[in-house]
N, C-alpha and C. Protein backbone atom coordinates (compact mmCIF):
# COMPACT_ATOMS: atom_id res chain seq x y z
N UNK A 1 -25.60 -44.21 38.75
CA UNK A 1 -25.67 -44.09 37.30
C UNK A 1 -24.44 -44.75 36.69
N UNK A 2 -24.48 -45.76 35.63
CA UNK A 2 -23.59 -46.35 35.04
C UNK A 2 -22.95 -45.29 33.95
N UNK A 3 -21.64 -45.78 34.08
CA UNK A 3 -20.93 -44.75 32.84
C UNK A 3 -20.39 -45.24 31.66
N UNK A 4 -21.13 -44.01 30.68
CA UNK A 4 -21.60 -44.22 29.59
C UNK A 4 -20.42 -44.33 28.72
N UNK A 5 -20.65 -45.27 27.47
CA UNK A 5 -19.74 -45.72 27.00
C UNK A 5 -19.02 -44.45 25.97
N UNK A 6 -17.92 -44.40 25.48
CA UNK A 6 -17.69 -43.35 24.55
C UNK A 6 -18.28 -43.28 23.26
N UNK A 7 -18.74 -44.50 22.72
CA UNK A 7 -19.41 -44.98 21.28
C UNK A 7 -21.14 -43.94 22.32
N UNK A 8 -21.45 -44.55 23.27
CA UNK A 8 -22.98 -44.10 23.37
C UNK A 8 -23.15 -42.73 23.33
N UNK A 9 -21.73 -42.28 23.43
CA UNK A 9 -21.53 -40.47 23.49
C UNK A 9 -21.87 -39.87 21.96
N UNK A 10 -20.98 -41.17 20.83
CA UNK A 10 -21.20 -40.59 19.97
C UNK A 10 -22.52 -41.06 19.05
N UNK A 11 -22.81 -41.78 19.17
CA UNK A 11 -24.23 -42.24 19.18
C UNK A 11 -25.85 -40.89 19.39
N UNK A 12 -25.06 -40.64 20.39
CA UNK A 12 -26.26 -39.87 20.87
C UNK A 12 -25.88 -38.55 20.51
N UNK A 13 -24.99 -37.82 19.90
CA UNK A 13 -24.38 -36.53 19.54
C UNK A 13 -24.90 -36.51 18.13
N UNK A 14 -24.92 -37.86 17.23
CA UNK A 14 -25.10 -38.10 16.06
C UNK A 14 -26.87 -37.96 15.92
N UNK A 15 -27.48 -38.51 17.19
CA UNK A 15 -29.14 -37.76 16.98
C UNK A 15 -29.18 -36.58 17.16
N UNK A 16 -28.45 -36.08 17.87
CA UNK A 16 -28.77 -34.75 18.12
C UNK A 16 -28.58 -33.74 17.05
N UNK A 17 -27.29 -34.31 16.36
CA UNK A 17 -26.87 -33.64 15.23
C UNK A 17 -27.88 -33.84 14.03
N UNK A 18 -28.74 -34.90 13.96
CA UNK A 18 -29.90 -35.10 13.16
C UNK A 18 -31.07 -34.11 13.25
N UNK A 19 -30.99 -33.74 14.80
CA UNK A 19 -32.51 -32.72 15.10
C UNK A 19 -31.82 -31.74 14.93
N UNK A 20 -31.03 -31.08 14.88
CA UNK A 20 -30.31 -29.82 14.90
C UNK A 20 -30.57 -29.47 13.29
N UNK A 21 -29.90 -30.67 12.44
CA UNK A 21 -30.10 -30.30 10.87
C UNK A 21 -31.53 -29.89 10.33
N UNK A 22 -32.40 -31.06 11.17
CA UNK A 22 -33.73 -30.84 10.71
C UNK A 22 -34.50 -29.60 10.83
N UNK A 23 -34.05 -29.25 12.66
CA UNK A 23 -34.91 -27.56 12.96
C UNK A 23 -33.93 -26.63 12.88
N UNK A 24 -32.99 -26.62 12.37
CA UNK A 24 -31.65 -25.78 12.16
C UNK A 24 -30.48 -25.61 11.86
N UNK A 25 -30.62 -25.80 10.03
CA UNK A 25 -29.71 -26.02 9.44
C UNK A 25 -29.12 -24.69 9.06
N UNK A 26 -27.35 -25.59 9.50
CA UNK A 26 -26.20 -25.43 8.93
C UNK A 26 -26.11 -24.40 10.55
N UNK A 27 -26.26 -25.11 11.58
CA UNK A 27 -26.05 -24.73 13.23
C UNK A 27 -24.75 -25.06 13.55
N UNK A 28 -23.69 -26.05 12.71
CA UNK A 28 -22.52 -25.77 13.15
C UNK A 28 -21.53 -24.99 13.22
N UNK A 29 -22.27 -23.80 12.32
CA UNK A 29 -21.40 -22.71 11.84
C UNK A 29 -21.35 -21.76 12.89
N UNK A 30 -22.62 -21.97 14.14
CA UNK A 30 -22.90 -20.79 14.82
C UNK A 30 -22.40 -21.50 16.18
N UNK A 31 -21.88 -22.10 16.32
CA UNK A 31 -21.00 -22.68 17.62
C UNK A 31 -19.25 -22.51 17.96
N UNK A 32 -19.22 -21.61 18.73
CA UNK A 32 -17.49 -21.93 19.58
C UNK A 32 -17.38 -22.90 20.51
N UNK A 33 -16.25 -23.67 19.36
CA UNK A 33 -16.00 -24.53 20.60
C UNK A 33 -15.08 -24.74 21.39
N UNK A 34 -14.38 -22.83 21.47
CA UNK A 34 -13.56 -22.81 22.53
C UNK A 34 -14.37 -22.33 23.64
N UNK A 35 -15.83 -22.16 23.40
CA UNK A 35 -16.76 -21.85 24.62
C UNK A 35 -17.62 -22.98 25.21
N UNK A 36 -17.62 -24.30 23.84
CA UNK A 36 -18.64 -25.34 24.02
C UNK A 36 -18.26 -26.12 25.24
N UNK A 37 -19.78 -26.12 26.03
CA UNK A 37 -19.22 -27.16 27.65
C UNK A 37 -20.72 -27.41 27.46
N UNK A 38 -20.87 -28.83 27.82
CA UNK A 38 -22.46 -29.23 27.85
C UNK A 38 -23.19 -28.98 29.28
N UNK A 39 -21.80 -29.01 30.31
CA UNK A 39 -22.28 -28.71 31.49
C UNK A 39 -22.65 -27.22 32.03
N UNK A 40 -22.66 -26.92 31.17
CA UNK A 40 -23.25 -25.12 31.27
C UNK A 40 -24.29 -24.82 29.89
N UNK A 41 -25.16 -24.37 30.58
CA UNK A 41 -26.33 -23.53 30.07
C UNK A 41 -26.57 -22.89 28.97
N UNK A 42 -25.78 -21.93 28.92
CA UNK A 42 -25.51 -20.88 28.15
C UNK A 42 -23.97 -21.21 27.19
N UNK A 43 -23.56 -22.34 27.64
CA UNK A 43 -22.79 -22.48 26.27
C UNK A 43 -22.72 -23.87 25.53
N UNK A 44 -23.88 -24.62 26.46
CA UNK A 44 -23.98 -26.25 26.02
C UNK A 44 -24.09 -25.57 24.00
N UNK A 45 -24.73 -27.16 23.24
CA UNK A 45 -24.64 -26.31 22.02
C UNK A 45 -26.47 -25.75 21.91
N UNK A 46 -27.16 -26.41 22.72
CA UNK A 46 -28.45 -25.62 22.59
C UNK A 46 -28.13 -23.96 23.04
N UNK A 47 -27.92 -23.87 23.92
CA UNK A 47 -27.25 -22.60 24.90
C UNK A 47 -27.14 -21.67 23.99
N UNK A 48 -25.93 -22.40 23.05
CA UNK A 48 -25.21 -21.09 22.14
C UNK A 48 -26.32 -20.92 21.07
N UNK A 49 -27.00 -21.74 20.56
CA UNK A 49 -28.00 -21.80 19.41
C UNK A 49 -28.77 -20.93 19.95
N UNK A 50 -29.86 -20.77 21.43
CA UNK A 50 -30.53 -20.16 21.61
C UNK A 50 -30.86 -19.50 22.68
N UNK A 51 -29.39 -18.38 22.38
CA UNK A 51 -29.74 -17.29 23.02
C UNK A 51 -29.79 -17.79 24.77
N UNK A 52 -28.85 -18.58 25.07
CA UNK A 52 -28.53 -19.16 26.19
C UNK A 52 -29.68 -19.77 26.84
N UNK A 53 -30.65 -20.11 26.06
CA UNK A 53 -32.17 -20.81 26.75
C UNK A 53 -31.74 -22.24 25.80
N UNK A 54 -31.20 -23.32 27.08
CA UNK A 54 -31.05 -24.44 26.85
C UNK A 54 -32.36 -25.09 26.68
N UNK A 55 -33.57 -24.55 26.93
CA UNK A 55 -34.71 -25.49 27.53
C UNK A 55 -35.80 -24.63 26.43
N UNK A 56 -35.42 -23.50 25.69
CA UNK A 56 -36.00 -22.81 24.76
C UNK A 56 -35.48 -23.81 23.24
N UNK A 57 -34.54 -24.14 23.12
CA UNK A 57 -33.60 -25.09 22.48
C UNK A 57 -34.09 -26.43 22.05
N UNK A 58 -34.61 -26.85 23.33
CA UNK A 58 -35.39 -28.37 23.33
C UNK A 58 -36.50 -28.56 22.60
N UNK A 59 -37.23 -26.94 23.38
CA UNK A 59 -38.58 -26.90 22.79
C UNK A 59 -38.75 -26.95 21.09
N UNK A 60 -37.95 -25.84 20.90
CA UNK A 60 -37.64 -25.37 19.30
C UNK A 60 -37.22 -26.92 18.52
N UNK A 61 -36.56 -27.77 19.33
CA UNK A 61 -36.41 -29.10 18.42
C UNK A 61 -37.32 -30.19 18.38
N UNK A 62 -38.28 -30.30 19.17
CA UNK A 62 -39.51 -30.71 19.27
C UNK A 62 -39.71 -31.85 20.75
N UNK A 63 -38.73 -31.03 21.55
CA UNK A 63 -39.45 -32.29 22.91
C UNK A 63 -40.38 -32.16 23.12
N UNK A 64 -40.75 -33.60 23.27
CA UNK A 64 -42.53 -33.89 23.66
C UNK A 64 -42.99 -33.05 24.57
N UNK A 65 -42.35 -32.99 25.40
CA UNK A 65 -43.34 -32.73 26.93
C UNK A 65 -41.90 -32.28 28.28
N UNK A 66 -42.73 -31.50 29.43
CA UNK A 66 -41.36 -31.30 30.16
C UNK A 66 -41.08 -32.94 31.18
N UNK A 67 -42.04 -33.58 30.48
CA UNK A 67 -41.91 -34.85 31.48
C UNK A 67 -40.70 -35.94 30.79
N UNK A 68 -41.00 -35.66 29.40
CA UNK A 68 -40.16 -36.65 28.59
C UNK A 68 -38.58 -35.87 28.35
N UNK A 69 -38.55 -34.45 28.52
CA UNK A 69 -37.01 -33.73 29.07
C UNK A 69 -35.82 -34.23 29.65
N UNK A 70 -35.72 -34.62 30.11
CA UNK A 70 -34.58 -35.37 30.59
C UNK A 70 -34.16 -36.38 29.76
N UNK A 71 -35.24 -37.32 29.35
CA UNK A 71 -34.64 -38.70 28.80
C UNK A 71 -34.38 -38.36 27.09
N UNK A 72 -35.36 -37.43 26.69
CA UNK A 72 -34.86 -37.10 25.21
C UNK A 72 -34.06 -36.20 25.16
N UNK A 73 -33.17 -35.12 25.96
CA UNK A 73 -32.36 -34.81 26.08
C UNK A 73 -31.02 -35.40 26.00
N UNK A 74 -30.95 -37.16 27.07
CA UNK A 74 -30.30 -37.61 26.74
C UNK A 74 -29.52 -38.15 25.92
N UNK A 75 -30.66 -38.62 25.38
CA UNK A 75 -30.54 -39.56 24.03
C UNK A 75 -30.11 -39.36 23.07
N UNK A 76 -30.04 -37.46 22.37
CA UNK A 76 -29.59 -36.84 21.99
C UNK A 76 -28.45 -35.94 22.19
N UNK A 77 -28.05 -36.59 23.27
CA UNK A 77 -26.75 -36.23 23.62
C UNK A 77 -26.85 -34.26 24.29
N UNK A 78 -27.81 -33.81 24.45
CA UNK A 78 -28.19 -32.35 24.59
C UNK A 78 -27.88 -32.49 26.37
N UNK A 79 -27.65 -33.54 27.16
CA UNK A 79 -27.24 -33.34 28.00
C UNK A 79 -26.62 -34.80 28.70
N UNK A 80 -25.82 -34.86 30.10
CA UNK A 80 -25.87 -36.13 30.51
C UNK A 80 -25.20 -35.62 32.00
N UNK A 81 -25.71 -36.01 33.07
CA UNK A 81 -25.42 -35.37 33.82
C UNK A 81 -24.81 -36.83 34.85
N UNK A 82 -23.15 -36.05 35.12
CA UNK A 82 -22.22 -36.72 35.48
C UNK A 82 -20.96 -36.63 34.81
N UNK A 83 -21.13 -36.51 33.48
CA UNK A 83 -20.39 -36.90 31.83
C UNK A 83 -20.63 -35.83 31.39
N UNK A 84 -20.46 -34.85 31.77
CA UNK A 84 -20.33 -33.54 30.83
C UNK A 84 -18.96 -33.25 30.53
N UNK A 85 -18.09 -33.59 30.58
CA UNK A 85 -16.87 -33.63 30.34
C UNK A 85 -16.73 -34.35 28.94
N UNK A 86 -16.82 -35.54 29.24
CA UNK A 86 -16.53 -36.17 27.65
C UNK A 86 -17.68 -36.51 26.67
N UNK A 87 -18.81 -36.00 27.33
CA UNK A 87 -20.31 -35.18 26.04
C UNK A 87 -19.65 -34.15 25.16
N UNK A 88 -19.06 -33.25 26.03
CA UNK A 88 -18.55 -31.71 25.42
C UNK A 88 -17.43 -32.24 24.36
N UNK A 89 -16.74 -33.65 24.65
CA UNK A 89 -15.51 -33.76 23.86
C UNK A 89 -16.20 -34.38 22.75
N UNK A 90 -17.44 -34.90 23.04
CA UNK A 90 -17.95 -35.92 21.94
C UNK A 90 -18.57 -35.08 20.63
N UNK A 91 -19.10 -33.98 21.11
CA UNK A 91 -19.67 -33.05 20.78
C UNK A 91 -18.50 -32.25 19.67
N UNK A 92 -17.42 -31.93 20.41
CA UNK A 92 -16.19 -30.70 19.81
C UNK A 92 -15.50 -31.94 18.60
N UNK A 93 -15.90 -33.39 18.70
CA UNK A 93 -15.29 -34.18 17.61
C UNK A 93 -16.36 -34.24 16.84
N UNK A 94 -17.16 -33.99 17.19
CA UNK A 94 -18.40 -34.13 15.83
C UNK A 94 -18.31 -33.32 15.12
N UNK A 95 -18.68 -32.15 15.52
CA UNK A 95 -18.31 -30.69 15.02
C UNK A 95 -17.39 -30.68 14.19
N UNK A 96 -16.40 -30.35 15.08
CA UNK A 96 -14.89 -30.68 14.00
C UNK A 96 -14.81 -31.46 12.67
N UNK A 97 -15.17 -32.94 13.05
CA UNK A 97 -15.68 -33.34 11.44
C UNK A 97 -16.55 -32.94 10.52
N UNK A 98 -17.52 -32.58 11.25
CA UNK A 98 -18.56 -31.85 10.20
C UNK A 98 -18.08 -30.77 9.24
N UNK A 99 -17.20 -29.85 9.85
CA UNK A 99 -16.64 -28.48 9.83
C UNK A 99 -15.52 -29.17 8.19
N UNK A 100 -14.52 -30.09 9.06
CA UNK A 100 -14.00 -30.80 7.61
C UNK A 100 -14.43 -31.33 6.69
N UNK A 101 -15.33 -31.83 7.06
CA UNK A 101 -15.97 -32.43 6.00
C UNK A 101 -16.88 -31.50 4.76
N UNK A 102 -17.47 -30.46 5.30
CA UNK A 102 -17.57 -29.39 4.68
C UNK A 102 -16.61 -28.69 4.27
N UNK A 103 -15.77 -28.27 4.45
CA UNK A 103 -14.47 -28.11 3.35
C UNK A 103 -14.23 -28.36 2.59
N UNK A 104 -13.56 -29.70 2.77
CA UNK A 104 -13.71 -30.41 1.79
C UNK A 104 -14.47 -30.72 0.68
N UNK A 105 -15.83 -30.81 0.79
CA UNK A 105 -16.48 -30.99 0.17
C UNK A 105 -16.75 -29.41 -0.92
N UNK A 106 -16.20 -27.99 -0.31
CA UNK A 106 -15.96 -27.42 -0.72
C UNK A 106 -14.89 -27.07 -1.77
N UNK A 107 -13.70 -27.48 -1.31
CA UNK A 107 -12.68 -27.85 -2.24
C UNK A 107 -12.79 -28.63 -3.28
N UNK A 108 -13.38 -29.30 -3.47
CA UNK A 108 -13.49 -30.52 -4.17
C UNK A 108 -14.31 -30.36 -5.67
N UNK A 109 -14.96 -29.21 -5.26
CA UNK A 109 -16.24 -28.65 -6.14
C UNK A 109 -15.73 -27.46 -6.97
């Protein structure tokens, strides 16, 4: 398996963060990300969303099928196996901005 670039990390965190808004908005509020690790189950950010059913998570966001699981998982950054290390970091910088950026946007108002 070739390793993935850091842009494709955030690339694919940024769809995910798209399906998350769509089937579950304002889900960044309900994530620690002194617990967030993509390489675990129960605290990837599906994990923490639902009730530690990473694969209950998928469903709820609309994967096709358990055949197409893996690759739309990917793509969305909901998993990557090898690179769970700097998914989880790609992930805790998204967040983080989001989190500011909502602030802000609070302050501002």
């Amino acid at each position: 398996m070739a390793k993935r670039r850091w842009w494709e990390h955030t690339e694919a965190v940024a769809l995910g963060m798209k399906e998350l808004d769509r089937g579950r908005p304002g889900w960044e509020h309900h994530i620690d990300l002194d617990k967030l690790n993509v390489g675990h189950m129960g605290n990837c950010v599906l994990g923490q969303l639902f009730g530690g059913n990473w694969l209950a998570g998928l469903i709820a966001l609309g994967c096709p099928s358990h055949e197409e699981e893996p690759t739309w998982a990917d793509d969305r950054g909901f998993r990557c196996v090898g690179h769970e290390g700097s998914l989880t970091t790609a992930w805790k910088r998204a967040i983080q901005a989001r989190r500011q950026a909502r602030e802000t946007e609070v302050i501002g108002t």
